[in-house]
Every structure is written in C-alpha cells, then in structure tokens.
C-alpha atoms as a PDB file:
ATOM      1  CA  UNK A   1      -3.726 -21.651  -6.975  1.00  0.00           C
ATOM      2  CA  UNK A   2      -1.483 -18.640  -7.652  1.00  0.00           C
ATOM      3  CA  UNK A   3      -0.881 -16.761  -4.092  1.00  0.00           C
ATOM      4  CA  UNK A   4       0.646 -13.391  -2.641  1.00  0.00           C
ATOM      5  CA  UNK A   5       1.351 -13.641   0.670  1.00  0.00           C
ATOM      6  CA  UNK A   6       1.667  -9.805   1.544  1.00  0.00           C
ATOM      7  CA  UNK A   7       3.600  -9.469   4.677  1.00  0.00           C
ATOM      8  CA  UNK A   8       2.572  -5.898   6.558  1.00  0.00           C
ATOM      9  CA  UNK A   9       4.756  -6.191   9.865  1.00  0.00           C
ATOM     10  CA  UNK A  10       3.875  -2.850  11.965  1.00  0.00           C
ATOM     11  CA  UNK A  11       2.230  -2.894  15.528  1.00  0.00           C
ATOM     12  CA  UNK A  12       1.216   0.440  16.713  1.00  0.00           C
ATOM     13  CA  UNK A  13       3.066   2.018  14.053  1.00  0.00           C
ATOM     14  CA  UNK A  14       6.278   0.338  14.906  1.00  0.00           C
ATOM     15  CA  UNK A  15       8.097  -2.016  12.448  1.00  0.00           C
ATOM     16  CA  UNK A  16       8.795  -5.416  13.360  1.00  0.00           C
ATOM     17  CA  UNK A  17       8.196  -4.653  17.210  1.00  0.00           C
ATOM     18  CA  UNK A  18       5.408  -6.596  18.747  1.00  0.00           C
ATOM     19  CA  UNK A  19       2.775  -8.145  16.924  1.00  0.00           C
ATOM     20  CA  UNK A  20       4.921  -6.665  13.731  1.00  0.00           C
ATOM     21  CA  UNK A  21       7.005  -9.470  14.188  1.00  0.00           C
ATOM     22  CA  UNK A  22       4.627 -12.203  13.775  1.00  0.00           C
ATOM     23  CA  UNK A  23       4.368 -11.964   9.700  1.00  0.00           C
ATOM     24  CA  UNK A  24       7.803 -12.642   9.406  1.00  0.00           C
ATOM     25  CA  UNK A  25       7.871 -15.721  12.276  1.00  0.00           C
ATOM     26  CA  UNK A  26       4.928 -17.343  10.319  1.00  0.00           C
ATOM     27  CA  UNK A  27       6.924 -17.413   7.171  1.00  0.00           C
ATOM     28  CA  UNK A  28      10.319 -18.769   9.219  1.00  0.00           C
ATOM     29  CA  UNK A  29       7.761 -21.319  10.137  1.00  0.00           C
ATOM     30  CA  UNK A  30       7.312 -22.535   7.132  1.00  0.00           C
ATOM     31  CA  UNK A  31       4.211 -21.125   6.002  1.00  0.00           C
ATOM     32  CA  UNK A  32       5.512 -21.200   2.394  1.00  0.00           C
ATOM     33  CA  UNK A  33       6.559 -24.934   2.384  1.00  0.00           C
ATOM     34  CA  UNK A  34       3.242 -25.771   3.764  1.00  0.00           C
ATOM     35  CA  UNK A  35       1.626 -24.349   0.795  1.00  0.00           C
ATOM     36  CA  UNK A  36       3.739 -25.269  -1.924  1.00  0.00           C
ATOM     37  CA  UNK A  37       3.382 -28.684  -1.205  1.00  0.00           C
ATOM     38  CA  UNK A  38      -0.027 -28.073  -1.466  1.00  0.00           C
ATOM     39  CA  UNK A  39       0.716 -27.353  -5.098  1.00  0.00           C
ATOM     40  CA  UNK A  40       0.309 -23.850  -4.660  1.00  0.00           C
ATOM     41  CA  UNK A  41       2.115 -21.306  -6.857  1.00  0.00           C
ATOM     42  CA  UNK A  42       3.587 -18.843  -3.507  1.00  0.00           C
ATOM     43  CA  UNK A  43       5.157 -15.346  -3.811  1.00  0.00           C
ATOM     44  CA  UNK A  44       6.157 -13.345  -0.993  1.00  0.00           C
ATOM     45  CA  UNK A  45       6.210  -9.777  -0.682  1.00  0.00           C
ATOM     46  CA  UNK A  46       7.329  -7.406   2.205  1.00  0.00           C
ATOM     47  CA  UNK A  47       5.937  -3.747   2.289  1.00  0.00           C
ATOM     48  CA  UNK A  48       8.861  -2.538   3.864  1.00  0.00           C
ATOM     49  CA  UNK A  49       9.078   0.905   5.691  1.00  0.00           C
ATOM     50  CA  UNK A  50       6.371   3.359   5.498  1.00  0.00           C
ATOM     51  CA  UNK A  51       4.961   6.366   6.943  1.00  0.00           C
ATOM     52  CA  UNK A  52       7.288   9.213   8.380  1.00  0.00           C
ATOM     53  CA  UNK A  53      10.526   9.285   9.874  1.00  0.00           C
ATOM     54  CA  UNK A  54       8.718  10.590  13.558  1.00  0.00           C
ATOM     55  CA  UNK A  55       7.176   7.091  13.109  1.00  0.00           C
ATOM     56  CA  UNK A  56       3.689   8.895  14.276  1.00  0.00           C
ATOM     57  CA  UNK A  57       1.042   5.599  14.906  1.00  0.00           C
ATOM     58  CA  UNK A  58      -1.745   7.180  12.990  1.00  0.00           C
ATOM     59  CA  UNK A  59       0.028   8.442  10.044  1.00  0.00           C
ATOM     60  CA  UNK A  60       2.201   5.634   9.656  1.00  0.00           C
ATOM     61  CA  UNK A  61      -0.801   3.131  10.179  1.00  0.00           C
ATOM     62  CA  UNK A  62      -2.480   4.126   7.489  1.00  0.00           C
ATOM     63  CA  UNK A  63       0.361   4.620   5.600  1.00  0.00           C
ATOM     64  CA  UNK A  64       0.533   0.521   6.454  1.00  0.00           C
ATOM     65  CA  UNK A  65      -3.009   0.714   4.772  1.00  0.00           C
ATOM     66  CA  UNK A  66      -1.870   1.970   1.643  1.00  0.00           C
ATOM     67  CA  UNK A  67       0.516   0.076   0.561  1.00  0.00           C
ATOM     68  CA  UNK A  68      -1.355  -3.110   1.500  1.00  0.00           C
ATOM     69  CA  UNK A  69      -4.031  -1.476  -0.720  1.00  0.00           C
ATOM     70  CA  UNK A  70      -1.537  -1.286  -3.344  1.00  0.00           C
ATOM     71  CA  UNK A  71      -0.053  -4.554  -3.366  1.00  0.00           C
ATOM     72  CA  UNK A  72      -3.092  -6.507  -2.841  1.00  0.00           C
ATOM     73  CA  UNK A  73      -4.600  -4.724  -6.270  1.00  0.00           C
ATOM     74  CA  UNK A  74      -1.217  -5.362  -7.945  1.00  0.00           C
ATOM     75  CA  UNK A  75      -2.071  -9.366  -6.645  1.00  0.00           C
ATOM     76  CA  UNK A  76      -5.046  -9.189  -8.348  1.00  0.00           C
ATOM     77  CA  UNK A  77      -3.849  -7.907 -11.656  1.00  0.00           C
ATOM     78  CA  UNK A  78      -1.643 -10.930 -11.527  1.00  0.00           C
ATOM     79  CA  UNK A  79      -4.501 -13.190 -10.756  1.00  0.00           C
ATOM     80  CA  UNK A  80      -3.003 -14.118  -7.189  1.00  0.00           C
ATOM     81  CA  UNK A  81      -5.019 -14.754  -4.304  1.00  0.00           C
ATOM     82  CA  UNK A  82      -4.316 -12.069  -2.100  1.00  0.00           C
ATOM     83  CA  UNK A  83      -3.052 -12.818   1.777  1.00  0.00           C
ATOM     84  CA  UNK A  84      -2.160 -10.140   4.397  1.00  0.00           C
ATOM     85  CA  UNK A  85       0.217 -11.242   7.313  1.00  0.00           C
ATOM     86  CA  UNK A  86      -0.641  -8.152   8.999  1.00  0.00           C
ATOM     87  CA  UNK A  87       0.699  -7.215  12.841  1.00  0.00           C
ATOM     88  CA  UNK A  88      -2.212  -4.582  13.327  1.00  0.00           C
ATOM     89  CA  UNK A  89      -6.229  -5.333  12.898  1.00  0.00           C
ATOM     90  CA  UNK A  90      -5.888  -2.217  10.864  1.00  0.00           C
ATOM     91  CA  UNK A  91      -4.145  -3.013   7.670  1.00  0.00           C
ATOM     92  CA  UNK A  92      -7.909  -4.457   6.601  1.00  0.00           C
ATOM     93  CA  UNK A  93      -8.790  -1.361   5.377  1.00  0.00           C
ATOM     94  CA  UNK A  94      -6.093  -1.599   3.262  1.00  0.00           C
ATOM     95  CA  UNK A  95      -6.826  -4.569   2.171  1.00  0.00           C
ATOM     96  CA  UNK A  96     -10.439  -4.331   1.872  1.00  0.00           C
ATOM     97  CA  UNK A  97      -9.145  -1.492  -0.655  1.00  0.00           C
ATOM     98  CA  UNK A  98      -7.079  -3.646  -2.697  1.00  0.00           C
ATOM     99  CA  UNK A  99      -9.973  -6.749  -2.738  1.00  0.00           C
ATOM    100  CA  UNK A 100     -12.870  -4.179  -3.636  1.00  0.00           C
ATOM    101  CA  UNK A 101     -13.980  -5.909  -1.575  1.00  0.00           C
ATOM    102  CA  UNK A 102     -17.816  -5.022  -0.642  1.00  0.00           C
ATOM    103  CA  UNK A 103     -18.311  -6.833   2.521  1.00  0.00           C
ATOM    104  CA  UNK A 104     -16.555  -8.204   5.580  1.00  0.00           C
ATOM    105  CA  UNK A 105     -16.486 -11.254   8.180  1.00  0.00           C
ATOM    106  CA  UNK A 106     -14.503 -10.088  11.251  1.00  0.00           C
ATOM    107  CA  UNK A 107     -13.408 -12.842  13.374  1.00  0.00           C
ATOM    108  CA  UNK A 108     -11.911 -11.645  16.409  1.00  0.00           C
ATOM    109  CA  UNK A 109     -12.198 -11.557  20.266  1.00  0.00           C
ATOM    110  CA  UNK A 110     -12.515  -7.877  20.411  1.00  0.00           C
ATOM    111  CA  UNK A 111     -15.341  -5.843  18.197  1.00  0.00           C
ATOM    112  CA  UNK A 112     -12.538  -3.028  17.298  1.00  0.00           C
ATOM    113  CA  UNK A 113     -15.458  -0.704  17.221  1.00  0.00           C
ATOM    114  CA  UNK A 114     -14.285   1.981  19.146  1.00  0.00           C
ATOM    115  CA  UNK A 115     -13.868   5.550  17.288  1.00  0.00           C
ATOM    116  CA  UNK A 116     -12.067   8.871  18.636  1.00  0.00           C
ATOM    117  CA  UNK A 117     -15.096  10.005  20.728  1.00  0.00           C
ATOM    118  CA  UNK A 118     -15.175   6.259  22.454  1.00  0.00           C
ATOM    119  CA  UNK A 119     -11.994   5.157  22.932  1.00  0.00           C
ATOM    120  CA  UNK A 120     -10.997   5.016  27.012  1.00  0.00           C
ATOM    121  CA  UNK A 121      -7.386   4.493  25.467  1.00  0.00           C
ATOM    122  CA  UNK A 122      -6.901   6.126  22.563  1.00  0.00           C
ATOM    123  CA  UNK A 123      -5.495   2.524  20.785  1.00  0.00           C
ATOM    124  CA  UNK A 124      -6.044   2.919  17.162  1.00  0.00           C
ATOM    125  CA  UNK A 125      -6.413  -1.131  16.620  1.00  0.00           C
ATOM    126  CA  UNK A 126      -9.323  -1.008  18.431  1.00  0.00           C
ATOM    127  CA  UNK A 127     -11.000   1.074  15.567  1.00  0.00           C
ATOM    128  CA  UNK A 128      -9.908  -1.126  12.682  1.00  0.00           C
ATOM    129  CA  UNK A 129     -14.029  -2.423  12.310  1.00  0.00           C
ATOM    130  CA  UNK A 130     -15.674   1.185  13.049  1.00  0.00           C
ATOM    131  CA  UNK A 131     -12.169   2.331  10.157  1.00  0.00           C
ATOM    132  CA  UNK A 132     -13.129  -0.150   7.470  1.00  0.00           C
ATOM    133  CA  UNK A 133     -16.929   0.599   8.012  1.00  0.00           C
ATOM    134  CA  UNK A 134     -16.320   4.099   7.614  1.00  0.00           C
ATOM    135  CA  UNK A 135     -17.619   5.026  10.903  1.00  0.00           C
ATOM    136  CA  UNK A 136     -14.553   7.114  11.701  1.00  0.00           C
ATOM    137  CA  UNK A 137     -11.125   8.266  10.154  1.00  0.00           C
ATOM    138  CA  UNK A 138     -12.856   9.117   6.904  1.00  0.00           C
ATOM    139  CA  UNK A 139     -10.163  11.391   5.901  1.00  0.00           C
ATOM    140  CA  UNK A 140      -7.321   9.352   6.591  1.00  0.00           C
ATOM    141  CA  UNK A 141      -9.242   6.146   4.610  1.00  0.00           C
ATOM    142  CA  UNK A 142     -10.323   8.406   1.446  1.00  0.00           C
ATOM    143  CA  UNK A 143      -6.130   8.708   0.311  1.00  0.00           C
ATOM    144  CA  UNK A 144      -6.064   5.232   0.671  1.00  0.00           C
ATOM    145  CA  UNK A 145      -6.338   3.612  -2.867  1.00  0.00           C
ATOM    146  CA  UNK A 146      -9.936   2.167  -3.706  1.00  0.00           C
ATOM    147  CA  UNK A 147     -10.758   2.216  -0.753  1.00  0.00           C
ATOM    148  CA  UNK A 148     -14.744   2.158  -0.396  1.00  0.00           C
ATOM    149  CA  UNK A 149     -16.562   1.685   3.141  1.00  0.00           C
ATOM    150  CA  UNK A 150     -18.374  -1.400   3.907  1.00  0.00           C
ATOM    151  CA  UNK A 151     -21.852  -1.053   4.556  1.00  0.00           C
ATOM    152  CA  UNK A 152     -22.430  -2.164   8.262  1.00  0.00           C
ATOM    153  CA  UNK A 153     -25.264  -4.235   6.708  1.00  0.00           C
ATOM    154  CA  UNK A 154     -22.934  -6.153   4.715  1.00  0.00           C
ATOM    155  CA  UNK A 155     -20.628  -6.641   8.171  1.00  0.00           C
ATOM    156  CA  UNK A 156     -20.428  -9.842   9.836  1.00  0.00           C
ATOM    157  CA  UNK A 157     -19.306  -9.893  13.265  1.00  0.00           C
ATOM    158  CA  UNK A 158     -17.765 -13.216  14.906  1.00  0.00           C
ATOM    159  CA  UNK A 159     -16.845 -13.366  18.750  1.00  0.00           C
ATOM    160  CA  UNK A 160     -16.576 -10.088  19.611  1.00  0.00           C
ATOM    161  CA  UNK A 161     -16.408 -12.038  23.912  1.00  0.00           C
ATOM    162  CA  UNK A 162     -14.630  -8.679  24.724  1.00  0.00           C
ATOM    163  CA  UNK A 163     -15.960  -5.624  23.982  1.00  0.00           C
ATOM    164  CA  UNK A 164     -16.146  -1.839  25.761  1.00  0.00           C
ATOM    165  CA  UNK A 165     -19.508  -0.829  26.658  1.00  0.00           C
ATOM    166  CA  UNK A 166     -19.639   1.891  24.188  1.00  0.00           C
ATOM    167  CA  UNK A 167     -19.060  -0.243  21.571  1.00  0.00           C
ATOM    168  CA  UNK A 168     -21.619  -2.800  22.804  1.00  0.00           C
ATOM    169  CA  UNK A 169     -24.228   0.128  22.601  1.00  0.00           C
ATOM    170  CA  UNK A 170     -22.945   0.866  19.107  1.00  0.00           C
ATOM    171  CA  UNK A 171     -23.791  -2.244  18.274  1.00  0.00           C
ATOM    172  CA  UNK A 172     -27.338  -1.966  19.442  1.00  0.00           C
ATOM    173  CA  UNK A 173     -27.491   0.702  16.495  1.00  0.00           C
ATOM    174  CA  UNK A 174     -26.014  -0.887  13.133  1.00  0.00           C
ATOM    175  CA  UNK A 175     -27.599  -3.462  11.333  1.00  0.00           C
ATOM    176  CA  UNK A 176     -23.860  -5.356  11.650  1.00  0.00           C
ATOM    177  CA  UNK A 177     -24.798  -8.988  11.666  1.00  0.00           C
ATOM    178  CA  UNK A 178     -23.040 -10.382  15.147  1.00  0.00           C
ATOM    179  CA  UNK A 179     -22.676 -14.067  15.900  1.00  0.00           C
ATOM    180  CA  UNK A 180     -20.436 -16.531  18.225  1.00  0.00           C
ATOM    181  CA  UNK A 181     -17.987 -18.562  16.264  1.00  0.00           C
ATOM    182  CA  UNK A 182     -20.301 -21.464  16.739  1.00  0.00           C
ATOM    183  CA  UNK A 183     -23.555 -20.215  14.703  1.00  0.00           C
ATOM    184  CA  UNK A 184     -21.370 -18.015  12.003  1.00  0.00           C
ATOM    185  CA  UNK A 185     -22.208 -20.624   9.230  1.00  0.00           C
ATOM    186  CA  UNK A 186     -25.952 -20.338  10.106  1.00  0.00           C
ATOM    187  CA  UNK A 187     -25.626 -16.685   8.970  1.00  0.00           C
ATOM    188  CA  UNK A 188     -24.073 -16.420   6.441  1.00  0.00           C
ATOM    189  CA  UNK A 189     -27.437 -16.518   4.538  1.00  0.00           C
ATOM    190  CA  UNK A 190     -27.814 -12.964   6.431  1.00  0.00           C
ATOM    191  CA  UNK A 191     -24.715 -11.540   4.716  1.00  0.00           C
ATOM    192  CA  UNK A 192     -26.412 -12.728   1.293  1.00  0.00           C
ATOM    193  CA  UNK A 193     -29.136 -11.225   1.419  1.00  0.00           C
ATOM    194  CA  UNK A 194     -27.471  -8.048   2.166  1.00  0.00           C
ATOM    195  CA  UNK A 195     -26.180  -8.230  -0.911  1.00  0.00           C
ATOM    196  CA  UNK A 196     -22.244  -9.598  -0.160  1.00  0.00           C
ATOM    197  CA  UNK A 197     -20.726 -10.588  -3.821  1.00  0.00           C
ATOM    198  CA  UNK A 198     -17.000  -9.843  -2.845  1.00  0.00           C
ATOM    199  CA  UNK A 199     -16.167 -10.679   0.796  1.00  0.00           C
ATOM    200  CA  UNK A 200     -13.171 -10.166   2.795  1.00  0.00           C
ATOM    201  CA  UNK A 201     -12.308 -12.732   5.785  1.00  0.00           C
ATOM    202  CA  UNK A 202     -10.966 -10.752   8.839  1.00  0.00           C
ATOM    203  CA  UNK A 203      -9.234 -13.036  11.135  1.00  0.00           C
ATOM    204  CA  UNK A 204      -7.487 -11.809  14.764  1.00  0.00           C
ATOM    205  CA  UNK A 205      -5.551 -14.802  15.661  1.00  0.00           C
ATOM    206  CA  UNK A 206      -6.486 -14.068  19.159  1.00  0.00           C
ATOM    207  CA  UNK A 207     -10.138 -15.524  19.006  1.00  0.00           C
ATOM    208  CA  UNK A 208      -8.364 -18.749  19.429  1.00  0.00           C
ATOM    209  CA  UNK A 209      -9.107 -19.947  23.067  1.00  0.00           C
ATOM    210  CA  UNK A 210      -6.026 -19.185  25.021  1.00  0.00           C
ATOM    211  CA  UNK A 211      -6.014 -21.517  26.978  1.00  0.00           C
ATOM    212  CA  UNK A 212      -5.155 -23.634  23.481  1.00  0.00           C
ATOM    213  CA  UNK A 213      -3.334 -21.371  21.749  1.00  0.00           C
ATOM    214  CA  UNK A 214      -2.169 -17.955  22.973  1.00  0.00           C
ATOM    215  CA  UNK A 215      -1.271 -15.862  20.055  1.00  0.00           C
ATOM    216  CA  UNK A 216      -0.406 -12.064  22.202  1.00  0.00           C
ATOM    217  CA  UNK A 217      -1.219 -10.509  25.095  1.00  0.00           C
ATOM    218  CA  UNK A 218      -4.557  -9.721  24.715  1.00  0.00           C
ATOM    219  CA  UNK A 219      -6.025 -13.291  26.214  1.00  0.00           C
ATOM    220  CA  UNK A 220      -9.571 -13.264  27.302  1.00  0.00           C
ATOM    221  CA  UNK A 221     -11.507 -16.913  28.526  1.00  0.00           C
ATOM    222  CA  UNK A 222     -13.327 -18.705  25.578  1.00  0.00           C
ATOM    223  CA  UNK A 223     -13.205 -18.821  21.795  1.00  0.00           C
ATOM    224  CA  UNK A 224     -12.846 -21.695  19.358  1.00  0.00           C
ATOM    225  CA  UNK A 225      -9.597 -23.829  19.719  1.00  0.00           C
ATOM    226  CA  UNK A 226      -7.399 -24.445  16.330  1.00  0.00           C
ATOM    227  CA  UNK A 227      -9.540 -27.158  14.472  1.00  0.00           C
ATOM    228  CA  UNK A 228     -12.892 -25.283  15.214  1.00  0.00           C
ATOM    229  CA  UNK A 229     -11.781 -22.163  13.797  1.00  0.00           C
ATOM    230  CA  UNK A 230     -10.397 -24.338  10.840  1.00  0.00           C
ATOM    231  CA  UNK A 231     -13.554 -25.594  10.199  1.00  0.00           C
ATOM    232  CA  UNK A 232     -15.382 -21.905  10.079  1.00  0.00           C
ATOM    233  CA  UNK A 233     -12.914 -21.002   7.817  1.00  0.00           C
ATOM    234  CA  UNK A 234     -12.986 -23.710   5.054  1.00  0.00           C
ATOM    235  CA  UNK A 235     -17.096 -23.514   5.810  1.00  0.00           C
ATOM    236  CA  UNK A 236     -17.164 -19.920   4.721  1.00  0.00           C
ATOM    237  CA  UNK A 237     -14.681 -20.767   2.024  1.00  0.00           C
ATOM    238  CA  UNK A 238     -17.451 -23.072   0.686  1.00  0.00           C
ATOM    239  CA  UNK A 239     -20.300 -21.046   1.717  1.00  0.00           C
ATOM    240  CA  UNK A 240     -19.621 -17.169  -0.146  1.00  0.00           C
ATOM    241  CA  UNK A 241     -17.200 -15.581  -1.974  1.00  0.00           C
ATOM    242  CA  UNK A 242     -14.067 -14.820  -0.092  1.00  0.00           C
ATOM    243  CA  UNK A 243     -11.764 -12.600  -2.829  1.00  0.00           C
ATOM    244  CA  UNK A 244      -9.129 -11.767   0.114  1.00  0.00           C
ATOM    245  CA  UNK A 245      -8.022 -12.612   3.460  1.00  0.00           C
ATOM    246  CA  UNK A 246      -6.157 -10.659   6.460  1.00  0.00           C
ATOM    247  CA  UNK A 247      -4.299 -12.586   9.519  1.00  0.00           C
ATOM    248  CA  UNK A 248      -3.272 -10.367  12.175  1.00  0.00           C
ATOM    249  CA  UNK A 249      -2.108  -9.927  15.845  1.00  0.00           C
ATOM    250  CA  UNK A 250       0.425 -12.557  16.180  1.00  0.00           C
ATOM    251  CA  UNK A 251       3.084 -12.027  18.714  1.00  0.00           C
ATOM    252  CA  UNK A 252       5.803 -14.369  18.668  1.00  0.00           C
ATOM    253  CA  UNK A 253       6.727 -13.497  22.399  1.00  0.00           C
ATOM    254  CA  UNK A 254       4.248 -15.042  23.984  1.00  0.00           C
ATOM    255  CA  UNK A 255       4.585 -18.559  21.447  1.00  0.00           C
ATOM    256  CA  UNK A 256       7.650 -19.847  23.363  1.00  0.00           C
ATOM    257  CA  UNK A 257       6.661 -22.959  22.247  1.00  0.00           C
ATOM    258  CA  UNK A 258       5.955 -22.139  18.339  1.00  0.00           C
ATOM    259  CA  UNK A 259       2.855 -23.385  18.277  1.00  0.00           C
ATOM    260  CA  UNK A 260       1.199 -20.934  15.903  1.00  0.00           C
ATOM    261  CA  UNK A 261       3.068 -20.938  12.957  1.00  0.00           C
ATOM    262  CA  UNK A 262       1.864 -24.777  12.187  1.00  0.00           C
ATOM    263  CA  UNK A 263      -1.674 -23.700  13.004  1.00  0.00           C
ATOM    264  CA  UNK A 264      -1.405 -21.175  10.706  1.00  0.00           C
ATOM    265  CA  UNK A 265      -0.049 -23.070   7.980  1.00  0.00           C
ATOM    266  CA  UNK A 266      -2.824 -25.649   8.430  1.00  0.00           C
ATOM    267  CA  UNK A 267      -5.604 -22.641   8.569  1.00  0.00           C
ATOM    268  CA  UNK A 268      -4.326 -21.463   5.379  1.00  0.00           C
ATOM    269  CA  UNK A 269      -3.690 -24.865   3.830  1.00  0.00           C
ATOM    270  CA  UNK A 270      -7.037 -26.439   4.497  1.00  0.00           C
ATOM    271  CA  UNK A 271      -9.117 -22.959   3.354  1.00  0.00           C
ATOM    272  CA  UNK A 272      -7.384 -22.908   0.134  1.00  0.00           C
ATOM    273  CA  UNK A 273      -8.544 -26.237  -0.352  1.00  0.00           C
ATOM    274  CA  UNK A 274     -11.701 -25.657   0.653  1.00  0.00           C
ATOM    275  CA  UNK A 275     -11.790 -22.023  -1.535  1.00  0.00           C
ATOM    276  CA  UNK A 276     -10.624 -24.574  -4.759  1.00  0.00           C
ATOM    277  CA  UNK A 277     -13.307 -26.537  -4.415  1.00  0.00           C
ATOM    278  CA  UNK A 278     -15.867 -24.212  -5.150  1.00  0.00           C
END
C-alpha cells in the first residue's frame, strides 16, 4: 500500500515541546522500517512551522489544522493512505478536512467535548471532538481547507472514562454514538446506518491502560492494554471504511523505557493489514 505518514509535531501551539515531540520519536523508532518490511511503499512528510511568530495556541493550532488539511488532500491525489502523527487531538479537524471524510471514531480516554462556554481550563485539546463536530470554533474551522463538520450522528465515541460534567451532559443531548472499547465493534452497525461512507479513525494514544503503557501525563485507571486496542483497530479496519487515520498525544518523557514506539509500529502494521484485506 502506498502511505504518507504526515508528521504534525505541535502541543499547545508549541513545536516539538511536549506531546509535539512524539511524531518525530515514533519515526526514530522505527516506525518506517516496520512498515516497509511490510511491503509498504512509505513517504514521510513534516509540516514544519506554522502559525505566527507570537506562537498564539489558537491561531497557530489551527494553523496546525491547515496544513494537515493540505497535505493529507495532496496524499490523496497521490493515492497514499493518509497518516497523521499528530502531538495535539486537534489536528483531526485538519485531517478530517483533507480525508472528506464524513464521519468519525474517536478513541480516546477523554471525550474532548468541551467548547469556550464549558471549559474550567480554557485547554483547547479538550475541544478537538465538539471542533471537528462543528459544535464550536466555526470560524476558525471554515478557513481550513474542505473542511466540512461531522454530523454528531455520524460520531462514534470510544472510552471517553474521563470526562467533565458538562461534557457528560452534552452528551445526554447529541445523538453521538458512545461505547467502551470493549463493545465498539458491536456498533459499528450504528455508525452505518447513520449513513458513514468515508470514516476517519481518531486515536489518543492515552486510552491505553496506563498501568501498561503510559503514553503522557494525562493517566487515568482503565482502558484497553496494547493488543486489545490492536484488535479494535484491525476490527474496524475490516468492519467500515476507514479513508484516514490520526495518532496523537504521545509524549516521549514519560516513555523512559521506549515502549511506545514498537506498539505503535505494530498498531499501524497489523491495521494496514487488516485495511488490505478488505
């Protein structure tokens, strides 16, 4: 399979600081190799600096968005499978953009459904759902390119073991299909009949269960370990049509052991498969 792995290493609208630098440590370990000798055909592209030279989070986040938007449609021109190494949760809008894509499975511990009027902390991450939804930011999302919101209908939450209580009343009001990691394959019949055709596959790296695999700072009790979220992805590999994917929110400071990288590699690896077999 042709692939562009699209590296988009910000965190809080900082480059390479944080979770920005975990793109660039899961290609040092050996994410490419992995693939290739998986017969893949592997190109590797780095946004580079964006936004403005204050380095402002909002406007340089979804200046992030953007350019992901841009280089995932380029991928597609080219017929390349289109992967985001991304430090924030929201360079999926961007990518959603690029994938036209008209749907979304959003694995993650948190539910990222906060907006301006919820938010206790004002952290822009945790609006990257209620962003790509188009539940707030719409001004900042309509100059990014192709980007369309996805219907909450066509939205299908996984985790989500740590949310704010505003956004677990939110919840209680869209039609966003929510399910534990365990059950997601039983629902995926759900985002059917809501009409998915192009889906994009969120994934936080921190629903892994920490006490497994600890992928940032953000660790909260329970999740599935490595192999079961392996097995949801290739599942919905096999199960709808997955056009893009996004990996986020690894921070190699708190991997002193490099355990992710290999995790990742194997995530990737065995989805691709799975996604060829179709």
């Amino acid at each position: 399979m042709k692939l562009s792995i699209i590296l988009a290493p910000y965190d809080s609208g900082l480059y390479h600081a944080g979770c920005g630098q975990g793109p660039d440590a899961i290609i040092a370990g050996g994410l490419v190799d992995e693939l290739t000798f998986r017969g893949h055909d592997v190109v590797v592209e780095d946004i580079g600096e964006v936004g403005d030279a204050q380095r402002r989070e909002i406007a340089t986040g979804f200046a992030v968005c953007r350019a992901v938007a841009t280089k995932v449609d380029l991928a597609r021109d080219d017929e390349r499978f289109p992967i985001v190494l991304a430090g924030n949760c929201l360079t999926a809008a961007g990518a959603v953009a690029g994938d036209a894509a008209d749907s979304i499975i959003w694995i993650d511990q948190h539910g990222d459904l906060n907006t301006p009027e919820t938010s206790a902390y004002g952290f822009l991450d945790g609006m990257a759902l209620a962003t790509t939804l188009g539940l707030c930011w719409r001004p900042m999302t309509s100059a990014i390119p192709g980007f369309q919101a996805i219907d909450p209908s066509r939205c299908m939450l996984v985790d989500a073991r740590d949310l704010d209580p505003d956004e677990g009343r939110l919840l209680e009001t869209l039609p966003i299909i929510r399910t534990q990691w365990a059950d997601a394959l039983d629902n995926v019949g759900k985002l059917k009949a809501a009409g998915a055709a192009q889906v994009h596959l969120h994934l936080d790296l921190d629903v892994h269960d920490p006490d497994v695999l600890q992928v940032n700072r953000y660790a909260q009790p329970g999740g599935p370990n490595p192999d079961q979220l392996r097995q949801l992805a290739c599942g919905l590999a096999k199960s709808i049509p997955i056009v893009g994917v996004t990996l986020s929110a690894y921070d190699p400071a708190f991997d002193a052991k490099g355990e992710v990288p290999p995790v990742v590699g194997q995530l990737l690896g065995d989805f691709l498969a799975a996604l060829e077999r179709i």
